[in-house]
Protein backbone atom coordinates (compact mmCIF):
# COMPACT_ATOMS: atom_id res chain seq x y z
CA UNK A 1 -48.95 -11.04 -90.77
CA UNK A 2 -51.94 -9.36 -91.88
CA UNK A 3 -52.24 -6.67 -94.44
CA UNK A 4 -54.53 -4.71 -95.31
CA UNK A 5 -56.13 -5.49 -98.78
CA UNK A 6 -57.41 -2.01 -99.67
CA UNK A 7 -55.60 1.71 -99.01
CA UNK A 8 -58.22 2.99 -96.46
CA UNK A 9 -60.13 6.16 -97.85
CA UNK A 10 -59.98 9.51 -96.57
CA UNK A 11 -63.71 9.84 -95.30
CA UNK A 12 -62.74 6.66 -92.98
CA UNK A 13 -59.93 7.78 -91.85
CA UNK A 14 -60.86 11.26 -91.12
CA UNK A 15 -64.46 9.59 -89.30
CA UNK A 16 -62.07 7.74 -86.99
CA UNK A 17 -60.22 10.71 -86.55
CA UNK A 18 -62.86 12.67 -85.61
CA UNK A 19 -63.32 11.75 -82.07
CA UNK A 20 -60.11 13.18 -81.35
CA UNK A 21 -61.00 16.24 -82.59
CA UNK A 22 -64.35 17.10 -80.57
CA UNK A 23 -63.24 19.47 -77.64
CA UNK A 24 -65.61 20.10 -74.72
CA UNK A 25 -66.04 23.64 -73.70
CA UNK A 26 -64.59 24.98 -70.78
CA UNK A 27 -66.04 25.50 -67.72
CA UNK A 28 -67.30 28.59 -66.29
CA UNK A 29 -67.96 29.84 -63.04
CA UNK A 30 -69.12 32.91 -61.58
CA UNK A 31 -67.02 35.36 -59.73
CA UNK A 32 -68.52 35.95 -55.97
CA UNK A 33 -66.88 39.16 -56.06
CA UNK A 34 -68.39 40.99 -59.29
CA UNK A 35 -70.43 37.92 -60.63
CA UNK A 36 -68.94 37.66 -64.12
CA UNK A 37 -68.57 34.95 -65.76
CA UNK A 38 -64.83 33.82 -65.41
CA UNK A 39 -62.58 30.44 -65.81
CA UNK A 40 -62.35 28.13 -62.49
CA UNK A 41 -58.91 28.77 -60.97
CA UNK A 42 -57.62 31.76 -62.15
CA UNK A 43 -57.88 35.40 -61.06
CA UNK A 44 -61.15 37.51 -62.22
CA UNK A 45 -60.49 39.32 -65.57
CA UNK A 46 -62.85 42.23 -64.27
CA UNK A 47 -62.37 42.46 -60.39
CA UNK A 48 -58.65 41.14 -60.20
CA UNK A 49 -59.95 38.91 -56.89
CA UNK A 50 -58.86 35.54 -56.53
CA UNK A 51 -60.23 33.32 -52.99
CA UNK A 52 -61.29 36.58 -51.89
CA UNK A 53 -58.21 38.45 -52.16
CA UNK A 54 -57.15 41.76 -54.67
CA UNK A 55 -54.23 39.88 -56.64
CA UNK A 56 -53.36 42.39 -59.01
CA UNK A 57 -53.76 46.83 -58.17
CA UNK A 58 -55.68 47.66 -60.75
């Protein structure tokens, strides 16, 4: 079985770790109603319109 011969060293293990760590930004889209910046998929934080509709009474 094979073992390893040395403990591996905190730098190495944390720069293998690393690439687990790197999150990608989300994705924004614009809002046809008000044209704000908002996240795809959910309701406008500034107009309340989702797929063209008024969601919540503001």
């Amino acid at each position: 079985m094979a073992v390893p011969k040395r403990k591996t060293s905190k730098s190495k293990r944390d720069m293998r770790k690393s690439q687990n760590m790197k999150k990608a930004a989300p994705g924004v889209s614009i809002c046809p109603q008000c044209h704000e910046p908002k996240l795809p998929h959910r309701v406008c934080p500034n107009c309340n319109y989702y797929d063209g509709k008024n969601v919540l009474e503001a």
